[in-house]
N, C-alpha and C. Protein backbone atom coordinates (compact mmCIF):
# COMPACT_ATOMS: atom_id res chain seq x y z
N UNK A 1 148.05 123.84 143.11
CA UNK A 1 147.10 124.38 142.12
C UNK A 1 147.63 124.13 140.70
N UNK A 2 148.65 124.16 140.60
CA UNK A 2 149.80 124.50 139.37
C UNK A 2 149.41 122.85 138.63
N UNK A 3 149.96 121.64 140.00
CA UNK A 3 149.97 120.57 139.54
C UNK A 3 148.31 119.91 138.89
N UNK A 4 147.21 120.75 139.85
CA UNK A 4 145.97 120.38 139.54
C UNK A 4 145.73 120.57 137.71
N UNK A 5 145.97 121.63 137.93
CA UNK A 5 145.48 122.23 136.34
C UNK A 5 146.48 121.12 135.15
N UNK A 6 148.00 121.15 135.57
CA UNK A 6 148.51 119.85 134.44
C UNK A 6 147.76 118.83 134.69
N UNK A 7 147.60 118.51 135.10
CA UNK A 7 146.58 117.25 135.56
C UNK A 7 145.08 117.04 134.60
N UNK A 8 144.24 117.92 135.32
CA UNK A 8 143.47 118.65 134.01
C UNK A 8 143.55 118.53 132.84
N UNK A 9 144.51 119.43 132.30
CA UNK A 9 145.02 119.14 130.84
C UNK A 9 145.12 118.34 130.34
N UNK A 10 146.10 116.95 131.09
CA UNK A 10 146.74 115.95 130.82
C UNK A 10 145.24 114.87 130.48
N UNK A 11 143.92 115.33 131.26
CA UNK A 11 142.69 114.51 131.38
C UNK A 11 142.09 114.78 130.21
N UNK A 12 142.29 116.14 129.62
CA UNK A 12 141.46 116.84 128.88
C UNK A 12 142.03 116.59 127.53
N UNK A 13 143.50 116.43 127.12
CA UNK A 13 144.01 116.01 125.77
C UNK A 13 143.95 114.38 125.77
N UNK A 14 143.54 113.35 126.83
CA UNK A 14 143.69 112.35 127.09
C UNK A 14 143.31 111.49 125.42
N UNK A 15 141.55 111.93 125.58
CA UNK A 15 140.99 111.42 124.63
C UNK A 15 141.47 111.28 123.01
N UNK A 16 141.84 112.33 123.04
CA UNK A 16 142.29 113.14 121.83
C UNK A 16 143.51 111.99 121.24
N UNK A 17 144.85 112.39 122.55
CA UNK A 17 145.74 111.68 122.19
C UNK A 17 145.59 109.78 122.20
N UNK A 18 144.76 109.46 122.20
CA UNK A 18 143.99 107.95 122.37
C UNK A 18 143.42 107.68 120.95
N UNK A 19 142.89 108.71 120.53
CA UNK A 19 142.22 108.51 119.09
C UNK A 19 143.50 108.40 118.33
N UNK A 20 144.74 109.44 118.01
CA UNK A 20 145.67 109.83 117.39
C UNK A 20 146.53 108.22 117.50
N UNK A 21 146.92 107.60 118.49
CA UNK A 21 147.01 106.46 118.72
C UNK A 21 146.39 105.28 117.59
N UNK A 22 144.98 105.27 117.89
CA UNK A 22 143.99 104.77 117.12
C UNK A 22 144.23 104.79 115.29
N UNK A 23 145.16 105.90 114.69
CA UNK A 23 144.76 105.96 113.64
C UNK A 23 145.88 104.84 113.27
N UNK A 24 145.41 103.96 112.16
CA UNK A 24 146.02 102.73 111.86
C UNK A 24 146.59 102.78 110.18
N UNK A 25 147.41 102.60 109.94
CA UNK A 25 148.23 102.43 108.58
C UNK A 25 147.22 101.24 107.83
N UNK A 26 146.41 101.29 106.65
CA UNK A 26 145.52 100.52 105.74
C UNK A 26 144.17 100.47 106.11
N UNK A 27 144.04 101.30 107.15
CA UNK A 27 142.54 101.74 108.05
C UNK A 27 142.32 102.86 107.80
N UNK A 28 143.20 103.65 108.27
CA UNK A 28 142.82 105.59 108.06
C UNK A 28 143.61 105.79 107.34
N UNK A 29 144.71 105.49 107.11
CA UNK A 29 145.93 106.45 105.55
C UNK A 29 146.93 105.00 104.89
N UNK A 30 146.55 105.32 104.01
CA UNK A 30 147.90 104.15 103.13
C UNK A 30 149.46 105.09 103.11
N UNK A 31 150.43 104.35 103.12
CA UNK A 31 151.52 104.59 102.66
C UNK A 31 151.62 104.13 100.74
N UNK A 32 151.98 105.80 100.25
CA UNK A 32 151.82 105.63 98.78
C UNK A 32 153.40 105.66 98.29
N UNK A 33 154.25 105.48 99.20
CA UNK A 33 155.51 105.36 98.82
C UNK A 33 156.42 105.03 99.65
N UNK A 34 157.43 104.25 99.74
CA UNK A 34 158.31 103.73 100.55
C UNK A 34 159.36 105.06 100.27
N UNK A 35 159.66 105.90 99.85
CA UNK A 35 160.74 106.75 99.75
C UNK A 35 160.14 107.80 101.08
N UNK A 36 161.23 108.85 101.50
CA UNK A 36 160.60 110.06 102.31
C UNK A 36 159.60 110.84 101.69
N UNK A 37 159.35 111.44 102.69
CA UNK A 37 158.22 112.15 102.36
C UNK A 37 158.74 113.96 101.94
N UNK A 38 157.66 114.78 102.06
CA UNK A 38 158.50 115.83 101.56
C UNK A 38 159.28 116.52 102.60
N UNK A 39 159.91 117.83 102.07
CA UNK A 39 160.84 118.29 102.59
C UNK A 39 160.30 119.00 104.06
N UNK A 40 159.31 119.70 103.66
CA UNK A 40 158.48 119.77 104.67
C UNK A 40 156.87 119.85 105.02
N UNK A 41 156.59 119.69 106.52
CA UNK A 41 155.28 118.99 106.07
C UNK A 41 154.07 119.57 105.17
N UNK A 42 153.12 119.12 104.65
CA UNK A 42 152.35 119.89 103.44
C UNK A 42 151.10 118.87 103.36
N UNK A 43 149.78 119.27 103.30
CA UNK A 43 148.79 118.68 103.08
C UNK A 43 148.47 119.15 101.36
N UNK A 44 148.03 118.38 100.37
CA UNK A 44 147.30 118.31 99.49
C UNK A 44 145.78 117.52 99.37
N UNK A 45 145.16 118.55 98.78
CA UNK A 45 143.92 118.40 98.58
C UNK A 45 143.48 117.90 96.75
N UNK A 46 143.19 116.91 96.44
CA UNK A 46 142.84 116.27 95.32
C UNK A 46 141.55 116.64 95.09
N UNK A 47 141.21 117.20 94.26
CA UNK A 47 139.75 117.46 93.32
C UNK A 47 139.54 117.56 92.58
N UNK A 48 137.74 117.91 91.49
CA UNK A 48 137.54 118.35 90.76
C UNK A 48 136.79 119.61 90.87
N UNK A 49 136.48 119.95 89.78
CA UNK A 49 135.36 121.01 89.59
C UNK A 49 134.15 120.47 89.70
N UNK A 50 134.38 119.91 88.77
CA UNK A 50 133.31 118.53 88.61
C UNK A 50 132.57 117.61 89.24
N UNK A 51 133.31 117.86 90.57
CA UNK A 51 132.85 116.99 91.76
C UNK A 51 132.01 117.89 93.03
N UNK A 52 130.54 117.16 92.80
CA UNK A 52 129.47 118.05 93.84
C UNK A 52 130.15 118.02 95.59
N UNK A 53 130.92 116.91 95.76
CA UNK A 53 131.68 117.01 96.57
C UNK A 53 132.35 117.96 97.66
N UNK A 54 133.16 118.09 95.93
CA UNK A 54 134.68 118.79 96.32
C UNK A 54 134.11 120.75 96.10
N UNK A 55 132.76 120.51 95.34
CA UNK A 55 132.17 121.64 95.93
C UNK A 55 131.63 122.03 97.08
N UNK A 56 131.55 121.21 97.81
CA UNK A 56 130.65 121.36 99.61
C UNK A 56 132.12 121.40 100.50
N UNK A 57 132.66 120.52 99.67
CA UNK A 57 134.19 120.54 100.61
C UNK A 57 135.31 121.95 100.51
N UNK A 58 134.76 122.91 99.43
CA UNK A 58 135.31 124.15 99.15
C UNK A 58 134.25 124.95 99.85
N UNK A 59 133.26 124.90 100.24
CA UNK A 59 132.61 126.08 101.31
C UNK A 59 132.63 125.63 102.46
N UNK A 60 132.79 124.54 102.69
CA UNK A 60 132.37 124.05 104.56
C UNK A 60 133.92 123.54 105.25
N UNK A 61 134.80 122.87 104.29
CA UNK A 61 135.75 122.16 104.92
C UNK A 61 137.78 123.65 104.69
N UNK A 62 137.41 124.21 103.93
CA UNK A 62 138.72 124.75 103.01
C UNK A 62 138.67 126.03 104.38
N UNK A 63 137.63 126.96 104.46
CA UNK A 63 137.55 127.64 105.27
C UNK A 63 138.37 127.81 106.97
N UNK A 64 137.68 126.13 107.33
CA UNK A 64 137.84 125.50 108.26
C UNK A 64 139.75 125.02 108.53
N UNK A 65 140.12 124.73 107.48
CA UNK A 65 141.82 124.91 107.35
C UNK A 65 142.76 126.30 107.34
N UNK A 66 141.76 126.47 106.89
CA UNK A 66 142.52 128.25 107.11
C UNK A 66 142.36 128.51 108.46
N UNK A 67 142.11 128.36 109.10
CA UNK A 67 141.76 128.67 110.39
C UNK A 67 142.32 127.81 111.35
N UNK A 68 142.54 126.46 110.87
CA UNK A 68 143.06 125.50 112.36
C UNK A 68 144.35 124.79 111.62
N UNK A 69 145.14 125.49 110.50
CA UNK A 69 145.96 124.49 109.64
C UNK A 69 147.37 124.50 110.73
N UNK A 70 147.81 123.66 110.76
CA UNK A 70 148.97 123.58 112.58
C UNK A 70 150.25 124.23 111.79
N UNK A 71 150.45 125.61 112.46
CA UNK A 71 151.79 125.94 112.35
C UNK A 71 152.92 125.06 111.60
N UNK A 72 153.61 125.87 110.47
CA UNK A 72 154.45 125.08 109.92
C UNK A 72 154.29 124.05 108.85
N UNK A 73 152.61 123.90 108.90
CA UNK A 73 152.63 122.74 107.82
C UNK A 73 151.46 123.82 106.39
N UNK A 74 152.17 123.38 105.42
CA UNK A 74 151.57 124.13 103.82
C UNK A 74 150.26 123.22 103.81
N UNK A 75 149.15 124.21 103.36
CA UNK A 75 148.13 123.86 102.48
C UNK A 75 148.20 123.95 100.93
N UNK A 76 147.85 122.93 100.05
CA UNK A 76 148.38 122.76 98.26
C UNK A 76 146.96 122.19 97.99
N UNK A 77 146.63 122.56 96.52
CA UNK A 77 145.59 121.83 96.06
C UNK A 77 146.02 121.30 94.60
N UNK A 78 145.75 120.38 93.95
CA UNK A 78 145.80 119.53 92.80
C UNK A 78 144.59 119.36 92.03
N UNK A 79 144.30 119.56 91.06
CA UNK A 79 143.33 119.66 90.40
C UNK A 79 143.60 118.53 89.78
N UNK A 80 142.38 116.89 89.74
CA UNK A 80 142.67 116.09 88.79
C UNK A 80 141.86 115.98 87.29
N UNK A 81 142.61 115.50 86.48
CA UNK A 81 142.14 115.47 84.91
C UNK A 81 140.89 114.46 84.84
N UNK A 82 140.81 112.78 85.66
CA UNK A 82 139.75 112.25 84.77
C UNK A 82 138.62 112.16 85.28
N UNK A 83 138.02 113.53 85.64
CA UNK A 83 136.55 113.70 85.76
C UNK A 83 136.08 114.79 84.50
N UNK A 84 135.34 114.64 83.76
CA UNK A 84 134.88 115.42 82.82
C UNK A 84 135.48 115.55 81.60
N UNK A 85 136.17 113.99 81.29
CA UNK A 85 136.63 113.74 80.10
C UNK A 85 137.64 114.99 79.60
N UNK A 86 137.84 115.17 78.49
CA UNK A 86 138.70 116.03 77.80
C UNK A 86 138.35 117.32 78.40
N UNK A 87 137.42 117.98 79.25
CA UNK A 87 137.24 119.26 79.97
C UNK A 87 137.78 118.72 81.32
N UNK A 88 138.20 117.38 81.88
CA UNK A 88 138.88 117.70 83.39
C UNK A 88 140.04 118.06 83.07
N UNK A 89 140.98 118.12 81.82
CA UNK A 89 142.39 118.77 81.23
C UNK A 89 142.48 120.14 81.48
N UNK A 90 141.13 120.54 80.71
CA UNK A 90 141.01 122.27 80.82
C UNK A 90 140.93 122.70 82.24
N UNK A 91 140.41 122.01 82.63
CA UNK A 91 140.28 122.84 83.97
C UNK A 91 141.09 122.83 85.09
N UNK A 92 142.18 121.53 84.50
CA UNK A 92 142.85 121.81 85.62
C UNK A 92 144.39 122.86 84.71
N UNK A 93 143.70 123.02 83.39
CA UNK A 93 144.50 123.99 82.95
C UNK A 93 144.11 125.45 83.39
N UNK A 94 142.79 125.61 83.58
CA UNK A 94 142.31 126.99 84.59
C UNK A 94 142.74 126.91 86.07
N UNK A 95 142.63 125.90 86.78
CA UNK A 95 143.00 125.84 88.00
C UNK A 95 144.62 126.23 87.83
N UNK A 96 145.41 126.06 87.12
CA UNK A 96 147.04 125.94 86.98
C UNK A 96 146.95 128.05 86.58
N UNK A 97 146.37 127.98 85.67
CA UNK A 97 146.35 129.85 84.85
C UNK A 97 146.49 130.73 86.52
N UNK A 98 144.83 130.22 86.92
CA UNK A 98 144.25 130.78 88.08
C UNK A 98 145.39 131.03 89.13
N UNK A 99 146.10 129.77 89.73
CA UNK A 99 147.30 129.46 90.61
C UNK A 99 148.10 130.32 90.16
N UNK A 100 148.34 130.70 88.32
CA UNK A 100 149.98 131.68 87.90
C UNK A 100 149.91 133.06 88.48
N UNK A 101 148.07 133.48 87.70
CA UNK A 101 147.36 134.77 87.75
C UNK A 101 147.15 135.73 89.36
N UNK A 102 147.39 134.52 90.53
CA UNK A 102 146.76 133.93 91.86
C UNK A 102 145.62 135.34 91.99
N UNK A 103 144.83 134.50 91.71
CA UNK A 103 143.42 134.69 91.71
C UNK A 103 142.30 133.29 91.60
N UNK A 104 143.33 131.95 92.30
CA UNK A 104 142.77 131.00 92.85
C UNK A 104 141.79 130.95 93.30
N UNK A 105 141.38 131.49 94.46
CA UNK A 105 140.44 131.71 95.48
C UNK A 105 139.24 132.17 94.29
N UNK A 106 139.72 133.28 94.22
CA UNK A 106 138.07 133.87 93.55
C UNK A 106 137.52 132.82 92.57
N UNK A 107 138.42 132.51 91.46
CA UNK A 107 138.64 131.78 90.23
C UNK A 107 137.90 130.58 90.51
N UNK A 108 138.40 129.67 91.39
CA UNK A 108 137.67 128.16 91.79
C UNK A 108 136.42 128.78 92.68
N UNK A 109 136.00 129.37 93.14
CA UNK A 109 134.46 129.67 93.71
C UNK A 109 133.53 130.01 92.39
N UNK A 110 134.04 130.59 91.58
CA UNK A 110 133.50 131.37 89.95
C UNK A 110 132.66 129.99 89.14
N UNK A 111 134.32 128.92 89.36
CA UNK A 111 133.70 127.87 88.48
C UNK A 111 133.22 126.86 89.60
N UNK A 112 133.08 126.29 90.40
CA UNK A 112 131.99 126.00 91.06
C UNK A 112 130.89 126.22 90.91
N UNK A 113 130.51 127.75 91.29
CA UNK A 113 129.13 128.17 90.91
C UNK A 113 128.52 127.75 89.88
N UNK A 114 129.63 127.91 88.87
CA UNK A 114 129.25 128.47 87.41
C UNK A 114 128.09 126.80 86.99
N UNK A 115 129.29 125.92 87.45
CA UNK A 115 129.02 124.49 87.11
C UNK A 115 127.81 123.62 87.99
N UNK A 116 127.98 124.01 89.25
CA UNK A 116 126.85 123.27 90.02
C UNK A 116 125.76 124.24 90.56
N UNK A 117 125.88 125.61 90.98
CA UNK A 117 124.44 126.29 90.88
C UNK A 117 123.91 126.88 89.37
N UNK A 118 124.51 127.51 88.59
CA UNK A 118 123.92 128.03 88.09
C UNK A 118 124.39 127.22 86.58
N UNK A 119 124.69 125.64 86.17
CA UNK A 119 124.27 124.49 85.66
C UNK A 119 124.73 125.08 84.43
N UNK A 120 126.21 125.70 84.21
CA UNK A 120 126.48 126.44 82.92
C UNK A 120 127.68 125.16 82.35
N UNK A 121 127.71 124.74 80.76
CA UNK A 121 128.32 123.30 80.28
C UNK A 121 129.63 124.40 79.52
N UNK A 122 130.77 123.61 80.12
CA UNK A 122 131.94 124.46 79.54
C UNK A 122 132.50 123.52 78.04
N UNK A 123 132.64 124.13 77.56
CA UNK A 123 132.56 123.08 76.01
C UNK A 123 134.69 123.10 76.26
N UNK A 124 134.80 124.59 75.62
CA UNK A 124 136.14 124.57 75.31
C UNK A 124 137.08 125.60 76.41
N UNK A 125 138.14 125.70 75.76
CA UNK A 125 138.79 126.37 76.89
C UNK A 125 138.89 128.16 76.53
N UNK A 126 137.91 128.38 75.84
CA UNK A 126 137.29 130.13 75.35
C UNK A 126 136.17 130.07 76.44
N UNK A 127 135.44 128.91 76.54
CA UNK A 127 134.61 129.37 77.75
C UNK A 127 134.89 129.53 79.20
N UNK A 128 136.47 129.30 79.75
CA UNK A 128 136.82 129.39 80.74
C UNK A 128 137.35 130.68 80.42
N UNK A 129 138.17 131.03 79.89
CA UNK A 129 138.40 132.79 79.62
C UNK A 129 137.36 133.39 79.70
N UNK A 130 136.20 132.97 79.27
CA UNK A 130 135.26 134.43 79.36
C UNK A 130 135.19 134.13 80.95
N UNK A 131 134.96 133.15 81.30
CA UNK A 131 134.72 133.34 83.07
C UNK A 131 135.99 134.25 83.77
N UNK A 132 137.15 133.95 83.17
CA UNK A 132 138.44 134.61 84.19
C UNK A 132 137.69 136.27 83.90
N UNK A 133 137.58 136.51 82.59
CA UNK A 133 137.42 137.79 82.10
C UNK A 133 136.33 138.39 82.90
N UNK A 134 134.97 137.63 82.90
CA UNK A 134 134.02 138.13 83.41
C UNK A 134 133.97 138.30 85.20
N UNK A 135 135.26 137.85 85.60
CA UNK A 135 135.66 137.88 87.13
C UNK A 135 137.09 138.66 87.15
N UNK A 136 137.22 139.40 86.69
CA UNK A 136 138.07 140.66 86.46
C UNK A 136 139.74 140.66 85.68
N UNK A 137 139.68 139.02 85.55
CA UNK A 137 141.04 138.58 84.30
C UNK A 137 141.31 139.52 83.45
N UNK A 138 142.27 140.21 83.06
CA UNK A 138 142.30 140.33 81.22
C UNK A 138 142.59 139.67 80.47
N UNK A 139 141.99 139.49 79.39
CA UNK A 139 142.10 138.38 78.32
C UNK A 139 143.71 138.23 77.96
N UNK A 140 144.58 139.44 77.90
CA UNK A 140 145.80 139.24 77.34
C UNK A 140 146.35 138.24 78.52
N UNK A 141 145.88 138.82 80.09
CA UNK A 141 146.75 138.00 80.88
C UNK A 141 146.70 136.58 81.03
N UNK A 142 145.07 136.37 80.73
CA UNK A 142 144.76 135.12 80.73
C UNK A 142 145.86 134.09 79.54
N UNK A 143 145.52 134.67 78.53
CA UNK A 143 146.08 134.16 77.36
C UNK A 143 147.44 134.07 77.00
N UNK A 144 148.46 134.61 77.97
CA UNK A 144 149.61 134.83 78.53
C UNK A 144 149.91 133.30 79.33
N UNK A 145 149.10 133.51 79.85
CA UNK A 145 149.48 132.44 81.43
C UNK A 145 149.20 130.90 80.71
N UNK A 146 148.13 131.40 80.04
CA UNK A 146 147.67 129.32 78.90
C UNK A 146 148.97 129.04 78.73
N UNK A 147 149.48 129.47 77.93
CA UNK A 147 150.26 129.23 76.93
C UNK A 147 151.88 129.08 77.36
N UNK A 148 152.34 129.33 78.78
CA UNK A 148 152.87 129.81 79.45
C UNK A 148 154.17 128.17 80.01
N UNK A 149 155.42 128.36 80.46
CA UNK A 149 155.56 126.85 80.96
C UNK A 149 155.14 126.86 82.38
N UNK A 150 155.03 128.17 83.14
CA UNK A 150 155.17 127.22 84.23
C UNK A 150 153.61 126.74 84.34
N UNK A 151 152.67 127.07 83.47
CA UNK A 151 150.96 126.58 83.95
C UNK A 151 151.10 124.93 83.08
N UNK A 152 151.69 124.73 81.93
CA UNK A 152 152.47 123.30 81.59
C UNK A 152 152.92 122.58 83.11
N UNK A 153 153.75 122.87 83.20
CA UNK A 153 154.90 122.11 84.18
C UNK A 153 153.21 122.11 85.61
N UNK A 154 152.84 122.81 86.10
CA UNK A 154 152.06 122.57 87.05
C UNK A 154 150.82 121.44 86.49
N UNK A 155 150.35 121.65 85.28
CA UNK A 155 149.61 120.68 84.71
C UNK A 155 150.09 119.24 84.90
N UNK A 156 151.42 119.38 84.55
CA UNK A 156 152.32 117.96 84.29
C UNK A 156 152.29 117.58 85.81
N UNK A 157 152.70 118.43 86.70
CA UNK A 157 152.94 117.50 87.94
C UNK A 157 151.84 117.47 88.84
N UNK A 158 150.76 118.16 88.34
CA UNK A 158 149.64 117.10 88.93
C UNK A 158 148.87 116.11 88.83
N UNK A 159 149.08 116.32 87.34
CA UNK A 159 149.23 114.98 86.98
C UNK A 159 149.71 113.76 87.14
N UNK A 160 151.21 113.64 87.40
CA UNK A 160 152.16 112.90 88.32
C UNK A 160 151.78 112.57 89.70
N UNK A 161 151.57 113.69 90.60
CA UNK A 161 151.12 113.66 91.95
C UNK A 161 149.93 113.02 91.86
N UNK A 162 148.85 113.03 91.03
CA UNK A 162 147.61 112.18 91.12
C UNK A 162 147.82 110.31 90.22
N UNK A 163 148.37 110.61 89.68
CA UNK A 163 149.04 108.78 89.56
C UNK A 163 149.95 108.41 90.28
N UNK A 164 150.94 109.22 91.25
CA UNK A 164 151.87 108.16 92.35
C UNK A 164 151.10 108.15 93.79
N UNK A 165 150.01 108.88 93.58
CA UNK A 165 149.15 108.47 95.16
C UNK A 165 147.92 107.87 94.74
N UNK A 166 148.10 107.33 93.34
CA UNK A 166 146.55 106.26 93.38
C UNK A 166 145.32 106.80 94.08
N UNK A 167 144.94 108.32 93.22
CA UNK A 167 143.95 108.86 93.28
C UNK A 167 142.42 108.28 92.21
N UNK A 168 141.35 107.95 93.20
CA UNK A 168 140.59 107.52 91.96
C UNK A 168 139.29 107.59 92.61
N UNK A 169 139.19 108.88 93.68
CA UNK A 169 137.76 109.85 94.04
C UNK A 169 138.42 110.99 94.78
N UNK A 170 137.69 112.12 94.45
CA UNK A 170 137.60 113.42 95.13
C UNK A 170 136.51 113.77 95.91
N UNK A 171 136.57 114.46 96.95
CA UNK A 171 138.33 115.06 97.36
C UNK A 171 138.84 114.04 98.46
N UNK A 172 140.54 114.38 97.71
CA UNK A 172 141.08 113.48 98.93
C UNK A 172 142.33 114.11 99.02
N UNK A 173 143.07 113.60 100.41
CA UNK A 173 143.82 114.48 100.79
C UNK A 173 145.16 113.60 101.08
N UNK A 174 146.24 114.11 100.75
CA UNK A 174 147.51 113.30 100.89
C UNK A 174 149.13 114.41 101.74
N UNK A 175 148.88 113.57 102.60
CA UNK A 175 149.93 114.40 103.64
C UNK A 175 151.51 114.09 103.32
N UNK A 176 152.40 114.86 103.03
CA UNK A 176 153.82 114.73 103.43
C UNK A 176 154.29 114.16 102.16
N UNK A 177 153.44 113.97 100.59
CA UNK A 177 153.30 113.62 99.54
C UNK A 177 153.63 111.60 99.56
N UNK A 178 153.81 111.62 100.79
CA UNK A 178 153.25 109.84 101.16
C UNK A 178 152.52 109.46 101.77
N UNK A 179 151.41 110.07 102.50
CA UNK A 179 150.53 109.09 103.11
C UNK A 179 149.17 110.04 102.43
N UNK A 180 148.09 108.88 101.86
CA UNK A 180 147.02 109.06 101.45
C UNK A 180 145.65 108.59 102.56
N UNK A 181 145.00 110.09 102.80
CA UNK A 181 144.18 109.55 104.31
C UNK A 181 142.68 108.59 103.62
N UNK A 182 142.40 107.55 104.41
CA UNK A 182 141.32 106.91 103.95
C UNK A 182 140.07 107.43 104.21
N UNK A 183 138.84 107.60 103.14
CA UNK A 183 138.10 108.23 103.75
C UNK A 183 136.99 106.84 103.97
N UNK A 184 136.89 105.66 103.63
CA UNK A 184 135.60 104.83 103.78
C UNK A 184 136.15 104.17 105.53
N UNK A 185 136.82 104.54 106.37
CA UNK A 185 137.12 104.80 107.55
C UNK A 185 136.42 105.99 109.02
N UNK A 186 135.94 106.65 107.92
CA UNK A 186 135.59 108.25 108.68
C UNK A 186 134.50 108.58 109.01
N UNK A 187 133.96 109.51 109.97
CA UNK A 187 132.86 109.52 109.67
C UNK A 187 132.27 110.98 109.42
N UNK A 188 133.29 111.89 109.74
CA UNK A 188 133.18 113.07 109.00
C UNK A 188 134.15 113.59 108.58
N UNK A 189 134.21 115.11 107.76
CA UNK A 189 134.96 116.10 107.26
C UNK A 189 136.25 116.37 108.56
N UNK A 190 135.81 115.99 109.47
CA UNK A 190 136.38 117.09 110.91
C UNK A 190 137.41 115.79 111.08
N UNK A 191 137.01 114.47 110.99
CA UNK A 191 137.89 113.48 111.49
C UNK A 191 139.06 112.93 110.12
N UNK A 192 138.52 113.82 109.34
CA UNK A 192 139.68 113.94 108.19
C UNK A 192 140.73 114.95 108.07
N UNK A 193 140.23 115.96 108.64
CA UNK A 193 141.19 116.90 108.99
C UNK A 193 142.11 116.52 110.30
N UNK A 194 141.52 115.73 111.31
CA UNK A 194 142.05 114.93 112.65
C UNK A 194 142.72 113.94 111.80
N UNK A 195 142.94 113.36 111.07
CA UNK A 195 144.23 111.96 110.98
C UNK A 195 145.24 113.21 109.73
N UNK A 196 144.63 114.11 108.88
CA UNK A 196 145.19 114.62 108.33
C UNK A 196 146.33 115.49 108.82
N UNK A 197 145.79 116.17 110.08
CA UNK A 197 147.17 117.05 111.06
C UNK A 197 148.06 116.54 111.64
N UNK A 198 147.08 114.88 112.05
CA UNK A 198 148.33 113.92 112.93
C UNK A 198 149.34 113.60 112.26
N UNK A 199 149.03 113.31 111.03
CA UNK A 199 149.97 112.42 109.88
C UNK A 199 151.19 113.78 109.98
N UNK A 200 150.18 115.32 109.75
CA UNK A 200 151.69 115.69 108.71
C UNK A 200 152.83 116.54 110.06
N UNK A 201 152.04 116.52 111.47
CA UNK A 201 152.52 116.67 112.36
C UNK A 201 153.42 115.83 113.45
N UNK A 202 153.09 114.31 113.24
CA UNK A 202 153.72 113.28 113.72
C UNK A 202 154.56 112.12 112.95
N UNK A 203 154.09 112.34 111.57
CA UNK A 203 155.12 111.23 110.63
C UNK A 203 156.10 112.48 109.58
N UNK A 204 156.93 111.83 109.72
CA UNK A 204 158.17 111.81 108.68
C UNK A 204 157.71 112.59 107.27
């Protein structure tokens, strides 16, 4: 009985482990660096605000990681600068505040909304304070955290992290801070999260 059921199993992960097989280096993920990868394993998520996208991919796909992300490996997000001209700076200077303040979560659902349902144009970076404020921020803290190094230094290195993985659409996702998964390969959200777990669960 014992042996039936491994058997079973062995039929039942068959497929699975056949696809995982399947995923091919310049097909499903580039290698964005010949050095190691990080210390330990870690998925990053590349976006904007800005991107109607990376808004569908924050209610349908982000959820969905919280829930199936494989033991041991970090979820990170990166906010990139060149969508929305001199406002993709700010915002990924709110995304960085938000991350100090951690009030992430609420913070990036706020401006989502703000930007693709309810079609509000953020000029400067007083109009992202009134949003922290009007979602329960205080202005001192907000205005604390701007000005602050470590919301600098997080600015700076995502910046970095989005020019050494030759980012140039959102959202995209880069495992182990060397392999960048391909998405004109895929054919959904679900099979991006499938080469995304393999990578940071089976490579280096």
């Amino acid at each position: 009985m014992k042996k039936a059921l491994l058997m079973a199993a062995a039929l039942l992960f068959a497929p699975m482990a056949a696809m995982a097989a399947d995923y091919q280096e310049g097909v499903h993920y580039t290698v964005i660096n010949d050095g190691p990868g990080s210390a330990k394993p870690e998925i990053t998520e590349f976006f904007s605000f800005f991107c109607g996208h990376c808004y569908n991919f924050s209610k349908t796909v982000l959820p969905k990681i919280e829930k199936t992300l494989p033991e041991g490996v970090a979820f990170n997000q990166a906010h990139v600068e060149f969508i929305g001209r001199e406002m993709g700076v700010e915002m990924s200077r709110a995304f960085a505040i938000a991350h100090q303040l951690k009030v992430e979560k609420k913070i990036e659902a706020a401006i989502f909304e703000a930007i693709h349902d309810k079609k509000q144009r953020f000029t400067n970076l007083n109009d992202i304070r009134l949003l922290f404020i009007a979602n329960g921020v205080e202005g001192k803290d907000f205005d604390a955290a701007a000005k602050s190094f470590m919301v600098n230094a997080q600015m700076s290195k995502m910046k970095r992290d989005t020019t050494n993985a030759k980012i140039s659409g959102v959202p995209s996702l880069v495992v182990n801070g060397k392999y960048r998964v391909e998405t004109g390969a895929i054919k959904s959200y679900d099979e991006l999260l499938d080469i995304a777990y393999y990578l940071a669960t089976n490579k280096p």
